[in-house]
Protein backbone atom coordinates (compact mmCIF):
# COMPACT_ATOMS: atom_id res chain seq x y z
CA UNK A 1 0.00 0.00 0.00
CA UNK A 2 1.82 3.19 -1.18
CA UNK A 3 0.52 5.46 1.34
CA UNK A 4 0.31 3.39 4.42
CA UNK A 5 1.21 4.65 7.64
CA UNK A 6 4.27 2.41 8.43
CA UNK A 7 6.01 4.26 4.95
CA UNK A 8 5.01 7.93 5.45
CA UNK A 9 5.84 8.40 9.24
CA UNK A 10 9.23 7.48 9.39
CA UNK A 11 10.33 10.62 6.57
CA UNK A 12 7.92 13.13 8.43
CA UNK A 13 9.94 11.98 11.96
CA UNK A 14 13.03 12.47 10.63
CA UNK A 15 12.18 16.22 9.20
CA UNK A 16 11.00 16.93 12.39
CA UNK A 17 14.86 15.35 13.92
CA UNK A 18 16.29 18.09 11.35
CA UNK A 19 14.11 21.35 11.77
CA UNK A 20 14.06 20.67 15.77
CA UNK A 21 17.15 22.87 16.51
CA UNK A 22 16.28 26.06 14.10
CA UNK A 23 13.06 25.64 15.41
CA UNK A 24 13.88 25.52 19.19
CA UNK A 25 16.54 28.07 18.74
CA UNK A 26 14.03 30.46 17.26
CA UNK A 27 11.80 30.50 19.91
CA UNK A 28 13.96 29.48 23.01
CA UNK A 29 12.21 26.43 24.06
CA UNK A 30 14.78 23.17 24.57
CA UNK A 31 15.00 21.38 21.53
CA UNK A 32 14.09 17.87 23.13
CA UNK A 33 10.69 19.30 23.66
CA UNK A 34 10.65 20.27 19.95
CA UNK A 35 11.38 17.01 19.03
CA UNK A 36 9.04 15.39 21.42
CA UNK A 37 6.17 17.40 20.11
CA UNK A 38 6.64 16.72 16.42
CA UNK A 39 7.16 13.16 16.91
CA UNK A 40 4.49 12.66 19.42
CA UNK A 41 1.95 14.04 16.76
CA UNK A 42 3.74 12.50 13.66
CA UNK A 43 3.01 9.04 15.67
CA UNK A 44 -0.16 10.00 17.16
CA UNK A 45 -1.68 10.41 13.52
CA UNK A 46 0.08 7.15 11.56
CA UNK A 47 -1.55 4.95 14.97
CA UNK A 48 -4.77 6.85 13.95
CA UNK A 49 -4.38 6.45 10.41
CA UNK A 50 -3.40 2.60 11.05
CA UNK A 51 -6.96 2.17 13.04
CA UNK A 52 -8.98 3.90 10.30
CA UNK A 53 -7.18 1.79 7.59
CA UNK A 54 -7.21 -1.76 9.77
CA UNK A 55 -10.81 -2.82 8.83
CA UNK A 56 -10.51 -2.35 5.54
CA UNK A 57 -7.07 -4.16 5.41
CA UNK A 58 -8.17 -6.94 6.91
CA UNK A 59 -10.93 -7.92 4.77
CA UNK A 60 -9.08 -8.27 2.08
């Protein structure tokens, strides 16, 4: 499945690993909570996505 979950969130948790620092730096917050923030959400929404996408999945 090209746009399943498992494929997409691993590229949008790495951006967030690369624009953490300018990001953190910009608005002088610690970067780890930068990071925790984008990653949190990038995982929160592929589990999501996984649940909405399971019972059609396993049908068939």
């Amino acid at each position: 499945m090209p746009g399943s979950p498992h494929k997409i969130a691993p590229g949008r948790i790495t951006l967030v690993a690369v624009t953490a620092n300018p990001v953190a730096r910009a608005r002088s917050v610690p970067v780890s909570a930068v990071t925790g923030l984008g990653t949190g959400t990038v995982l929160l929404l592929a589990a999501l996505c996984s649940l909405a996408l399971a019972p059609t999945t396993a049908a068939g």
